[in-house]
C-alpha atoms as a PDB file:
ATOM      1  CA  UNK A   1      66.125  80.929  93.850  1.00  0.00           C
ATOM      2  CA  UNK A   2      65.043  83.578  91.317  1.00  0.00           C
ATOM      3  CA  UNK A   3      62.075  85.397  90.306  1.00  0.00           C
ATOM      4  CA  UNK A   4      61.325  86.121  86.997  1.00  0.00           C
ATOM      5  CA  UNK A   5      58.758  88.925  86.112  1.00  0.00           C
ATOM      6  CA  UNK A   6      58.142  89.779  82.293  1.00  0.00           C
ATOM      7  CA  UNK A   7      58.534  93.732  82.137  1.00  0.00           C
ATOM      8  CA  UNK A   8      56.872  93.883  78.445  1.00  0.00           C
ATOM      9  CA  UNK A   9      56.511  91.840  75.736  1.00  0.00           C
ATOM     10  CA  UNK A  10      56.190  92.677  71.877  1.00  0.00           C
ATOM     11  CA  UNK A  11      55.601  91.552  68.491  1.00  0.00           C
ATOM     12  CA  UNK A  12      58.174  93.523  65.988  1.00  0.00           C
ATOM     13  CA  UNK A  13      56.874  91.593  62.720  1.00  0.00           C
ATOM     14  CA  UNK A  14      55.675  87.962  62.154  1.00  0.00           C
ATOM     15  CA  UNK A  15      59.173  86.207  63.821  1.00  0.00           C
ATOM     16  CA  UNK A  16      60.367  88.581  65.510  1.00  0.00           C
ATOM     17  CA  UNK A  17      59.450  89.183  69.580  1.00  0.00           C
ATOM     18  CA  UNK A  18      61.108  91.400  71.873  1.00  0.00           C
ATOM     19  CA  UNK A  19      60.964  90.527  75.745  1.00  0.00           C
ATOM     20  CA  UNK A  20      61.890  92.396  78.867  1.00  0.00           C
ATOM     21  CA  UNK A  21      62.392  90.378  82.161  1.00  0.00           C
ATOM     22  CA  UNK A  22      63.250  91.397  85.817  1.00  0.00           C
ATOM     23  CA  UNK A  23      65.333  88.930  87.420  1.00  0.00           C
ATOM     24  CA  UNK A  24      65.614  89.131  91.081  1.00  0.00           C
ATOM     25  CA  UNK A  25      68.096  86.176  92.974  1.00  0.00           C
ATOM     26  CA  UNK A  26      68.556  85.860  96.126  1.00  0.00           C
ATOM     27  CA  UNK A  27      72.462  85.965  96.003  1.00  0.00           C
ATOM     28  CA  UNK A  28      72.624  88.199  93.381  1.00  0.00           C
ATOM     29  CA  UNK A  29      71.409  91.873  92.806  1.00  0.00           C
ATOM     30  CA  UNK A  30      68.367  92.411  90.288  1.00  0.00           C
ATOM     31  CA  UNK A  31      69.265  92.488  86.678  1.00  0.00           C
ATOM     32  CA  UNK A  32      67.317  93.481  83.147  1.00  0.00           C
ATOM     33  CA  UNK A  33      67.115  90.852  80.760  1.00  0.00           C
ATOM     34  CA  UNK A  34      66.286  92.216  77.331  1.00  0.00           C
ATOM     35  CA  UNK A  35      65.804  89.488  74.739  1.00  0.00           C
ATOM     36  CA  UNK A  36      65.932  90.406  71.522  1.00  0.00           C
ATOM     37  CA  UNK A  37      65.172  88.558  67.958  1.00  0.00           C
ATOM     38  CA  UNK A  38      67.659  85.653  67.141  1.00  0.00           C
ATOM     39  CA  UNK A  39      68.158  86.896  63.581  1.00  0.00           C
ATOM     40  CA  UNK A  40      67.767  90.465  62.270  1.00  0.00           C
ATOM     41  CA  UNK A  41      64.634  92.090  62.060  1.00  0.00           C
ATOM     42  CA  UNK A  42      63.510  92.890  58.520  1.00  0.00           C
ATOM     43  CA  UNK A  43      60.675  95.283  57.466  1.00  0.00           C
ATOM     44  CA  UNK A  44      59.348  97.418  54.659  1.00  0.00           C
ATOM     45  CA  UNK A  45      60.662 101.053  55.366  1.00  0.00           C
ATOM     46  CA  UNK A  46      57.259 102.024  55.687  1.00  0.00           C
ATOM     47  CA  UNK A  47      56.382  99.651  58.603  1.00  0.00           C
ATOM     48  CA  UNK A  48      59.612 101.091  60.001  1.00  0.00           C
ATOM     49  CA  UNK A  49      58.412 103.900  62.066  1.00  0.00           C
ATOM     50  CA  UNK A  50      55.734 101.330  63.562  1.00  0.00           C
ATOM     51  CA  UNK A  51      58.146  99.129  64.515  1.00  0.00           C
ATOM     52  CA  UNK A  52      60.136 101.937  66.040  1.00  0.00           C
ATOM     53  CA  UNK A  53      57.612 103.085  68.093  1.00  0.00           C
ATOM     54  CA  UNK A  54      56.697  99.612  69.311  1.00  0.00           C
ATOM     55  CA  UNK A  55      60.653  99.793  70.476  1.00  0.00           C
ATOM     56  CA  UNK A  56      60.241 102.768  72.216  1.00  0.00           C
ATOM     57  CA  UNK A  57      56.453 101.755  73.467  1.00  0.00           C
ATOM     58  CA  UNK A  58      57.952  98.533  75.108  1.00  0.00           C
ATOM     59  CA  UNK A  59      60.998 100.029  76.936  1.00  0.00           C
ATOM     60  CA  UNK A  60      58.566 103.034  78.683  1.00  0.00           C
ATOM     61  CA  UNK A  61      56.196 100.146  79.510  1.00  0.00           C
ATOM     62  CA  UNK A  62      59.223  97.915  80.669  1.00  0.00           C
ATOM     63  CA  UNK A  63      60.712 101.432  82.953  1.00  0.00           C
ATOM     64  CA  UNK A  64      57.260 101.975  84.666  1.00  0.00           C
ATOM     65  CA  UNK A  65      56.785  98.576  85.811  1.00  0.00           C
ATOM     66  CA  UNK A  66      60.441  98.610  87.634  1.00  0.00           C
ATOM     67  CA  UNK A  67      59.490 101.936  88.925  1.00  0.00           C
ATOM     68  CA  UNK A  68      56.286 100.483  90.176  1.00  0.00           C
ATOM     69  CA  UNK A  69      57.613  97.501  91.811  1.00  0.00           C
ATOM     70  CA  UNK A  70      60.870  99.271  93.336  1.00  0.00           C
ATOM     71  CA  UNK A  71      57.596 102.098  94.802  1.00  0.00           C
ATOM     72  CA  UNK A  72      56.367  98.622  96.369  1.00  0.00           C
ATOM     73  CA  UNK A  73      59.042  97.652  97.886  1.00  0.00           C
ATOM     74  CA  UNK A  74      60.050 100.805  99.924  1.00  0.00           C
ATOM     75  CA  UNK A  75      56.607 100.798 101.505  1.00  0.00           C
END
């Protein structure tokens, strides 16, 4: 049995969508899933920076919710 706990989630443009998933198995030790666009991800070089950020934005987001729930557990 698994359980599956989205991280952060993100628009980059109109079709593309960047998820982050714990996965925690009973058998198994936890694991990161980052899921990332199907095809490449195109933008105008000006939207680049946004996009970039939103990159960086989701990971930090995705790293303080592990570090939350791994605080939870060692209570």
């Amino acid at each position: 049995m698994s359980k599956v706990t989205t991280l952060a989630e993100g628009q980059l443009t109109a079709v593309g969508t960047i998820t982050i998933e714990l996965v925690e198995a009973d058998e198994t030790p936890a694991v990161v899933i980052v899921t990332w666009p199907a095809k490449p991800t195109v933008c105008h070089p000006r939207r680049f920076p946004d996009v970039a950020a939103m990159v960086a934005r989701l990971f930090a987001s995705a790293s303080t919710a592990v570090s939350r729930i791994n605080a939870r557990k060692r209570l």
